[in-house]
N, C-alpha and C. Protein backbone atom coordinates (compact mmCIF):
# COMPACT_ATOMS: atom_id res chain seq x y z
N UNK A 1 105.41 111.07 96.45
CA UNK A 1 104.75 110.28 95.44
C UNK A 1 104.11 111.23 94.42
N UNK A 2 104.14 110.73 93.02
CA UNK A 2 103.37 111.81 92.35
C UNK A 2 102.13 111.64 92.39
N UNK A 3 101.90 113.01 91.88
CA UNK A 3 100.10 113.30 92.55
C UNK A 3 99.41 113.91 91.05
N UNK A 4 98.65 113.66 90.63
CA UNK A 4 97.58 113.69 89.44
C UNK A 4 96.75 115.43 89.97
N UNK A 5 97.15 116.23 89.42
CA UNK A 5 96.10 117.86 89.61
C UNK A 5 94.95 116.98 88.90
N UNK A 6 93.46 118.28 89.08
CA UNK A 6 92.69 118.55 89.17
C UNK A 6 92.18 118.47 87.73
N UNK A 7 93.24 119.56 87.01
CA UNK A 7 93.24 119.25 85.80
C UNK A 7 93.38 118.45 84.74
N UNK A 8 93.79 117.74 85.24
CA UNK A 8 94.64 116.27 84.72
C UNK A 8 93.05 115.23 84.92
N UNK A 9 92.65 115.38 86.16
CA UNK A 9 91.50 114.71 86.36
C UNK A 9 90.31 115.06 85.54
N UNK A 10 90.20 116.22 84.65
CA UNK A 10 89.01 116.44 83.80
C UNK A 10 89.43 116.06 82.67
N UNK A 11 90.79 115.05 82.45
CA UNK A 11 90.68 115.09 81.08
C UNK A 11 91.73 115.77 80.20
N UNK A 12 91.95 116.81 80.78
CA UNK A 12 93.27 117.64 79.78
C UNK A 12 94.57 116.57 80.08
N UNK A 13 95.54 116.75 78.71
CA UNK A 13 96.79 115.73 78.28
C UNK A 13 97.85 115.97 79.71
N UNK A 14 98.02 114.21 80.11
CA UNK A 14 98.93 114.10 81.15
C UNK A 14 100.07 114.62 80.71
N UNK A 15 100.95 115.11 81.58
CA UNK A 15 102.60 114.69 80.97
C UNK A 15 102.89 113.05 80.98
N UNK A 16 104.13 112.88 80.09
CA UNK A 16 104.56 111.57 79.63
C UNK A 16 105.14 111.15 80.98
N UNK A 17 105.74 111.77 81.68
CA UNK A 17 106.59 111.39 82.57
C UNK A 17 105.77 112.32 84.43
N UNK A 18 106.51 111.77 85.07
CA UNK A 18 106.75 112.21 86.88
C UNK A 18 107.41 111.34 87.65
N UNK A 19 107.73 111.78 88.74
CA UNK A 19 108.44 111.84 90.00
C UNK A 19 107.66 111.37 90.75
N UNK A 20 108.39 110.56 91.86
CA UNK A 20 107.84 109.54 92.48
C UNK A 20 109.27 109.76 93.97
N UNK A 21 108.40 109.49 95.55
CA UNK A 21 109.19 108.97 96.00
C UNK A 21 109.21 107.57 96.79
N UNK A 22 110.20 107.05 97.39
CA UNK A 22 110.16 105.61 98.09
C UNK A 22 110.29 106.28 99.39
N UNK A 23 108.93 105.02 99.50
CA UNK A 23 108.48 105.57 101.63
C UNK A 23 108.54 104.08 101.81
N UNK A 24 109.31 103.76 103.16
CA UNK A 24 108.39 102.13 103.21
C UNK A 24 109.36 101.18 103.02
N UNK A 25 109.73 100.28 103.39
CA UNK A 25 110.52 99.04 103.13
C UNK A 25 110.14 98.04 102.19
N UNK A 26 108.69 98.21 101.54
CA UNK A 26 108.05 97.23 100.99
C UNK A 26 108.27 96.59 99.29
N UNK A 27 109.61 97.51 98.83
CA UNK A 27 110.39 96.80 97.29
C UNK A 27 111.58 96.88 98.11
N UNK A 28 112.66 96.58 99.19
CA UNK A 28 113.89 96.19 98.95
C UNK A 28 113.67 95.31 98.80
N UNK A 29 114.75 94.68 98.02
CA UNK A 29 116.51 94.92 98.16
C UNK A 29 115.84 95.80 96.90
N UNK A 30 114.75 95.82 95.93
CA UNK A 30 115.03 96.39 94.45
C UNK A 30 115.42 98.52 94.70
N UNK A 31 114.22 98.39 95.81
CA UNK A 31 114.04 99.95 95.70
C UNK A 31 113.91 100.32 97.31
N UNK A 32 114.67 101.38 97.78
CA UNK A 32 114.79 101.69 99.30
C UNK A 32 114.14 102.80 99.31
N UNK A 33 113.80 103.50 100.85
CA UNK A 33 113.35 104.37 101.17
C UNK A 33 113.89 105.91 101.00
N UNK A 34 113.55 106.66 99.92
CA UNK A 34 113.98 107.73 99.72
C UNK A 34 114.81 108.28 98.19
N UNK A 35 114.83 106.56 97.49
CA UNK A 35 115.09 106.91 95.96
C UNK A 35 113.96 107.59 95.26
N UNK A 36 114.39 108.10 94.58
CA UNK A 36 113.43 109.28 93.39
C UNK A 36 113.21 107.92 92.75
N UNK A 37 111.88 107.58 92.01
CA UNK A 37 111.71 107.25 90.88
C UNK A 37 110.77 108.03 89.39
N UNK A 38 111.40 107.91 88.53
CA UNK A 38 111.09 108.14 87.31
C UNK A 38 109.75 107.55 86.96
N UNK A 39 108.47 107.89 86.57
CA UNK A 39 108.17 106.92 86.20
C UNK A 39 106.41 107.58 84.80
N UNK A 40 106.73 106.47 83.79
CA UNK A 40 105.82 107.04 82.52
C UNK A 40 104.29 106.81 82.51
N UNK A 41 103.55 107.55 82.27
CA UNK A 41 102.19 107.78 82.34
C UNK A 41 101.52 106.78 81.73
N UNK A 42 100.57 106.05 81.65
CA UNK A 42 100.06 105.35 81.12
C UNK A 42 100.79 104.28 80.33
N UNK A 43 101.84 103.73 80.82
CA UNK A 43 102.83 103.08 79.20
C UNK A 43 102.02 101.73 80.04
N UNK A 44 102.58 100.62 78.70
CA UNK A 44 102.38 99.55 79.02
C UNK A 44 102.60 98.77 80.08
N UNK A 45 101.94 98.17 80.80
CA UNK A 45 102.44 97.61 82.11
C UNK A 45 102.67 95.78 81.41
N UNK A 46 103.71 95.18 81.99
CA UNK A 46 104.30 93.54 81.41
C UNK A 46 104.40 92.99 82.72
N UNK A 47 104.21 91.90 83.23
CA UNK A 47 104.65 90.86 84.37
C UNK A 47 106.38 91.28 84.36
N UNK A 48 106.50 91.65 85.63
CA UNK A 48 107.54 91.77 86.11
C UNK A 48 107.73 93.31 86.50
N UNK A 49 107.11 94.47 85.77
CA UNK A 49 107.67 95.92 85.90
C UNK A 49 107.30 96.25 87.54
N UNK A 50 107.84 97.36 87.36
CA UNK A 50 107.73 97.68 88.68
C UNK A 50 106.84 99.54 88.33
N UNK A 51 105.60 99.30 89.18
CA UNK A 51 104.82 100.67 88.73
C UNK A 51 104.17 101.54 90.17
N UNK A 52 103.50 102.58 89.86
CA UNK A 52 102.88 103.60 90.73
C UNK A 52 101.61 103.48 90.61
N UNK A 53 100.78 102.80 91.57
CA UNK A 53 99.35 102.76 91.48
C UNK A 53 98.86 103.57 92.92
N UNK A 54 97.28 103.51 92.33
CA UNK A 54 96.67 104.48 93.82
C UNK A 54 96.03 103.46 94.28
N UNK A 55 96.00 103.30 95.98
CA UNK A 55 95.82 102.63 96.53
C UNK A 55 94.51 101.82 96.07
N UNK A 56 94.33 100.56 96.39
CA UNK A 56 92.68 100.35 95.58
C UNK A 56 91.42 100.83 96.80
N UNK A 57 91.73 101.07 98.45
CA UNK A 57 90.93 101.17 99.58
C UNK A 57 91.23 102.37 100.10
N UNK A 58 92.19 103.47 99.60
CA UNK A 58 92.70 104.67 100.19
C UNK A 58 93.29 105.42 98.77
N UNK A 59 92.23 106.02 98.05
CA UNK A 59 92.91 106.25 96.69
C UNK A 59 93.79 107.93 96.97
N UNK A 60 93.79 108.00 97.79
CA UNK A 60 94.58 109.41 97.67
C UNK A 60 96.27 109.06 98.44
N UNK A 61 96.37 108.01 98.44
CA UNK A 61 97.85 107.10 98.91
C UNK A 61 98.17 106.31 97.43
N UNK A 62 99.69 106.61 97.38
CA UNK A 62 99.93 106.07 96.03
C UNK A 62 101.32 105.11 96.57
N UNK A 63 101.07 104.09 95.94
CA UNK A 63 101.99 102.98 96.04
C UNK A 63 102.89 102.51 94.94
N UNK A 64 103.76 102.24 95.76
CA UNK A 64 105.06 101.54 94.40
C UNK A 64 104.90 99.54 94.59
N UNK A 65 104.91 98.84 93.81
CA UNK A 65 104.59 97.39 94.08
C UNK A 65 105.28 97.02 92.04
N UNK A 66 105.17 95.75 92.09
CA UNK A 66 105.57 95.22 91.02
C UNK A 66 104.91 94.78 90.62
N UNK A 67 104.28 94.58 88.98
CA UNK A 67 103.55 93.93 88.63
C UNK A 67 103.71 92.27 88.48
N UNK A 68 102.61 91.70 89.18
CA UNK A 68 103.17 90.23 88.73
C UNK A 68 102.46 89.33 87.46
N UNK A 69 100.91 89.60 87.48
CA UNK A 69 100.55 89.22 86.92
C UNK A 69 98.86 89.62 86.25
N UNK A 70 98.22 89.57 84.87
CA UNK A 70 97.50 90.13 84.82
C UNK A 70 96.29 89.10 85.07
N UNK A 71 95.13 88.94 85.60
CA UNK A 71 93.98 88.55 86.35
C UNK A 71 92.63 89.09 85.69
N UNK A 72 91.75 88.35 85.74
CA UNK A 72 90.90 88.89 85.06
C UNK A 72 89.92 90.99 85.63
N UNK A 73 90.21 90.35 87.28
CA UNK A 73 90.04 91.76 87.85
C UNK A 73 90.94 92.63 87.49
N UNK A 74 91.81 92.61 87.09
CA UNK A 74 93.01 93.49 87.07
C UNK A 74 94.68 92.76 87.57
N UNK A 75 95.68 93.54 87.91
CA UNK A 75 97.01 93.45 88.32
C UNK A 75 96.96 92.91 89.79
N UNK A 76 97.59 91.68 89.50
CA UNK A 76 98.37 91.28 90.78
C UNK A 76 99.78 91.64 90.88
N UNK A 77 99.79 92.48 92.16
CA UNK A 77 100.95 93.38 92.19
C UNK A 77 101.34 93.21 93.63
N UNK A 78 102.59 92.60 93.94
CA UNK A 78 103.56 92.16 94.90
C UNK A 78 104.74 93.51 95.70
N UNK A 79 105.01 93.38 96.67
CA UNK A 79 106.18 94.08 96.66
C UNK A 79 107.42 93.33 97.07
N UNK A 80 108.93 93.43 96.65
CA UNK A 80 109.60 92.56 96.78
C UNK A 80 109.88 92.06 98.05
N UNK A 81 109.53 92.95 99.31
CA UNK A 81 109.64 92.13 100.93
C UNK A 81 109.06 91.89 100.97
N UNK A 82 109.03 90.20 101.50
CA UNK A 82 107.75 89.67 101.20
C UNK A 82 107.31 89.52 103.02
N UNK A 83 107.69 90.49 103.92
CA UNK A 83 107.60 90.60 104.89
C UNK A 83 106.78 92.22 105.51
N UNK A 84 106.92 92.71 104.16
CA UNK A 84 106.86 94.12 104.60
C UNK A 84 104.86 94.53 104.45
N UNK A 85 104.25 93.75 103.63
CA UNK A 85 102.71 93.39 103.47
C UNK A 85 102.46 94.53 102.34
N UNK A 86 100.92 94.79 102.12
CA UNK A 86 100.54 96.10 101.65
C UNK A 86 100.38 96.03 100.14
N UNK A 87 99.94 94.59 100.01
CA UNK A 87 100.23 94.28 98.63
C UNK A 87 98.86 93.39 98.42
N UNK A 88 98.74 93.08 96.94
CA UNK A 88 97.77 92.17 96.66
C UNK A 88 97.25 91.33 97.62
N UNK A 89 98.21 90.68 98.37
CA UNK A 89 97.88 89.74 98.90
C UNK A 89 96.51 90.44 100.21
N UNK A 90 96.41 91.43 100.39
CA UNK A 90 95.57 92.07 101.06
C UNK A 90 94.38 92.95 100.94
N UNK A 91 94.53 93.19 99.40
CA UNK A 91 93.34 93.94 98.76
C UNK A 91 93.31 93.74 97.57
N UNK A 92 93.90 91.99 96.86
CA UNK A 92 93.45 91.67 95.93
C UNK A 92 93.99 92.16 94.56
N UNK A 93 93.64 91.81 93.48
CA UNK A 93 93.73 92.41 92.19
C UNK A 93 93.41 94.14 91.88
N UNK A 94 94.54 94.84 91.58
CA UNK A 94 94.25 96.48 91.18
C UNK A 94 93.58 96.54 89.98
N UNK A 95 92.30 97.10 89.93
CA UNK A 95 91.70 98.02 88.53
C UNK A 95 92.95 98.35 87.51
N UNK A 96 92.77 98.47 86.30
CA UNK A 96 93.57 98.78 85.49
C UNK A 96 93.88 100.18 85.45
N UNK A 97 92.94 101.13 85.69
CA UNK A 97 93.12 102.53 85.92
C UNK A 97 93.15 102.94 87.23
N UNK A 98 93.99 101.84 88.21
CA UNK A 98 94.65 102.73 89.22
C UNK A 98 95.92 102.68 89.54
N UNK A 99 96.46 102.09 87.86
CA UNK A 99 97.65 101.60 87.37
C UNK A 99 97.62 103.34 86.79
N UNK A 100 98.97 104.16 87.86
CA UNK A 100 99.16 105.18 87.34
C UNK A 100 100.21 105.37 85.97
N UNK A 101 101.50 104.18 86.17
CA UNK A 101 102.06 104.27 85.38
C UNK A 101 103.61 103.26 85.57
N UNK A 102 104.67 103.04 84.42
CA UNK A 102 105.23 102.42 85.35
C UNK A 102 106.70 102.93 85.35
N UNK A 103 107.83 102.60 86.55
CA UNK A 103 108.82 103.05 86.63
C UNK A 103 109.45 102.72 85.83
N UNK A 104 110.40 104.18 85.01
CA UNK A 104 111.64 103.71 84.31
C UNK A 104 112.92 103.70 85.00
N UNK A 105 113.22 104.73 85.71
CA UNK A 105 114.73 105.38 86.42
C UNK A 105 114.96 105.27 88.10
N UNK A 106 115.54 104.75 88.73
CA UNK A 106 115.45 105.24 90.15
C UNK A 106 116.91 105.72 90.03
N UNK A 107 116.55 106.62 91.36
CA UNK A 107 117.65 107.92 91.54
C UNK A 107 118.09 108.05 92.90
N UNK A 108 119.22 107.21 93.25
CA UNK A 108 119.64 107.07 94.79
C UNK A 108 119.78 108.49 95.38
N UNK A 109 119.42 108.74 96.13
CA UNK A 109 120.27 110.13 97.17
C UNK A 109 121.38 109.72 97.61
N UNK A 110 122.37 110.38 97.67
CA UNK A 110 123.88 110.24 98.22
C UNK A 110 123.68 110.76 99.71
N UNK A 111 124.23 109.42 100.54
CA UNK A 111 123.33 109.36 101.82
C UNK A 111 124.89 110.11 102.72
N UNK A 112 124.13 110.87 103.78
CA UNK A 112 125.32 112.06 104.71
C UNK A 112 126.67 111.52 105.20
N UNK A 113 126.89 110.25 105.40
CA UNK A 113 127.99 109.57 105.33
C UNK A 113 129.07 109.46 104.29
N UNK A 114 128.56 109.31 103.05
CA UNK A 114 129.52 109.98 101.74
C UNK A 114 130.12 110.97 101.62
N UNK A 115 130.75 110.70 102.29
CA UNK A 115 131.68 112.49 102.25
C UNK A 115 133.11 112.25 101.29
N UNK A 116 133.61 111.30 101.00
CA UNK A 116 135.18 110.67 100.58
C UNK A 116 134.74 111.45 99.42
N UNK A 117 135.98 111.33 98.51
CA UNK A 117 136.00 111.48 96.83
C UNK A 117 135.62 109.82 96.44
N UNK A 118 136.32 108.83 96.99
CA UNK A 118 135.45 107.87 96.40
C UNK A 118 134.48 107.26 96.74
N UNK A 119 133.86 107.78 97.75
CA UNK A 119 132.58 107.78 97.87
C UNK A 119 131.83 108.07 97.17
N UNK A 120 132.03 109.39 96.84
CA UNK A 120 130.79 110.61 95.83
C UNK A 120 131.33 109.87 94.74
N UNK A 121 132.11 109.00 93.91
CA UNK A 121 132.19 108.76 92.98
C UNK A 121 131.63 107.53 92.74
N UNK A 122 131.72 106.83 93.62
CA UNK A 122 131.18 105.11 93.87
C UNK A 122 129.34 105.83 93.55
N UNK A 123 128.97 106.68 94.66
CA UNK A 123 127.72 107.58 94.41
C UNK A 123 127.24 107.75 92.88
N UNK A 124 127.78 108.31 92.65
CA UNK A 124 127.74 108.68 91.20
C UNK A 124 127.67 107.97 90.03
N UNK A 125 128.52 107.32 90.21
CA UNK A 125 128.46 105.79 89.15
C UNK A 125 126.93 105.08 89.08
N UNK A 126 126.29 104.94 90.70
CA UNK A 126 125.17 104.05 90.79
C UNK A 126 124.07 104.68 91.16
N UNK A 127 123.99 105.67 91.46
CA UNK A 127 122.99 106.88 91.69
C UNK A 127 121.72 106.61 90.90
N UNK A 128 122.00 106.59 89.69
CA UNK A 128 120.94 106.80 88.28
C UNK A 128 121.22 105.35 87.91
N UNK A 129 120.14 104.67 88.30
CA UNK A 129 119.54 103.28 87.01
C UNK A 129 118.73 102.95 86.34
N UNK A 130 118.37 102.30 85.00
CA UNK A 130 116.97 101.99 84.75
C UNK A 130 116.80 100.99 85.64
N UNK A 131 115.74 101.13 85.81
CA UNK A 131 114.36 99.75 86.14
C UNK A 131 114.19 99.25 85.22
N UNK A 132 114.61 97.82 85.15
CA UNK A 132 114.37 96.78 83.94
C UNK A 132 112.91 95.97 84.71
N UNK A 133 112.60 95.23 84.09
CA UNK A 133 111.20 94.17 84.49
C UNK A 133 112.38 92.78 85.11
N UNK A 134 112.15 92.42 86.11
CA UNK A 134 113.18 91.26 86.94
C UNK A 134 112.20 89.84 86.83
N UNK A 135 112.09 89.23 85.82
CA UNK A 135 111.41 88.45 85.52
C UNK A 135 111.40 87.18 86.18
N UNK A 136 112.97 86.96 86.91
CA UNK A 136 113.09 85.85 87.47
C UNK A 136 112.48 86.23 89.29
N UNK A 137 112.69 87.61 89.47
CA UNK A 137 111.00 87.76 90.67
C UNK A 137 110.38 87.88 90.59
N UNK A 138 109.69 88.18 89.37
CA UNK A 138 108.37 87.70 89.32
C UNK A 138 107.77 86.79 89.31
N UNK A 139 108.60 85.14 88.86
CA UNK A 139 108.72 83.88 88.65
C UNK A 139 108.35 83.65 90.25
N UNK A 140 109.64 84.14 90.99
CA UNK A 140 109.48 83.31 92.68
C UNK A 140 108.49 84.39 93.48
N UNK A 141 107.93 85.39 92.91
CA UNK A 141 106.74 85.91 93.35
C UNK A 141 105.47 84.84 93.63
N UNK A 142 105.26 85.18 92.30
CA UNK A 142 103.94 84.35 92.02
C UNK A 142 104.27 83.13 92.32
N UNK A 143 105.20 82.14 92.57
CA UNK A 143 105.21 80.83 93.00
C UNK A 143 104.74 81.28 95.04
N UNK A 144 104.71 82.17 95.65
CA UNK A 144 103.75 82.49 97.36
C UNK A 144 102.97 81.74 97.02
């Protein structure tokens, strides 16, 4: 997961961008355990994106969840198993500034079984995607 230096914490200019990883079952089918994600510093967060916040009860744990909706406390933020927990529904609305930022790219690893040529190519093709905002889960989100 990316991690915010010291420096960064007094104030000197973030980078635009970091690296992120998936731990956890708690966004499939969108995002699995062990994709890289991409993801931009401070950009706008919209109902539906999918972003990197620090935990709101364990801030040195950083979480991937989707935004669903904005609240007067802050982000109600879901993850797409709605089995897997660890989400709003348990610690509520996130502060706006523990909204680290939100994902643009996820980046599959080509898993040890791919060994074919069309494997690594099937790989390759789907490896690298944007993260669009999935508006129609965010719809059957917020309808829990």
């Amino acid at each position: 997961m990316p991690e915010l230096s010291q420096e960064t914490e007094r104030g000197r200019a973030t980078p635009p961008f970091g690296l992120a990883e998936v731990t956890g079952p708690s966004m499939v089918p969108t995002l699995h355990h062990g994709d890289r994600l991409v993801l931009q510093y401070g950009a706008r967060i919209r109902p539906g994106d999918i972003v990197v916040l620090r935990h709101p009860f364990q801030q040195d744990l950083l979480v991937v969840k989707r935004a669903v909706e904005r609240r007067e406390a802050g982000w109600w933020v879901l993850g797409d198993n709605p089995y897997a927990g660890g989400d709003s529904t348990d610690y509520g609305a996130v502060p706006q500034e523990l909204i680290l930022g939100r994902v643009r790219l996820r980046l599959r690893p080509r898993r040890p079984d791919q060994r074919s040529p069309l494997a690594v190519v099937r790989w390759a093709l789907s490896a690298a995607r944007p993260v669009f905002p999935d508006r129609s889960a965010s719809r059957r989100l917020r309808a829990r």
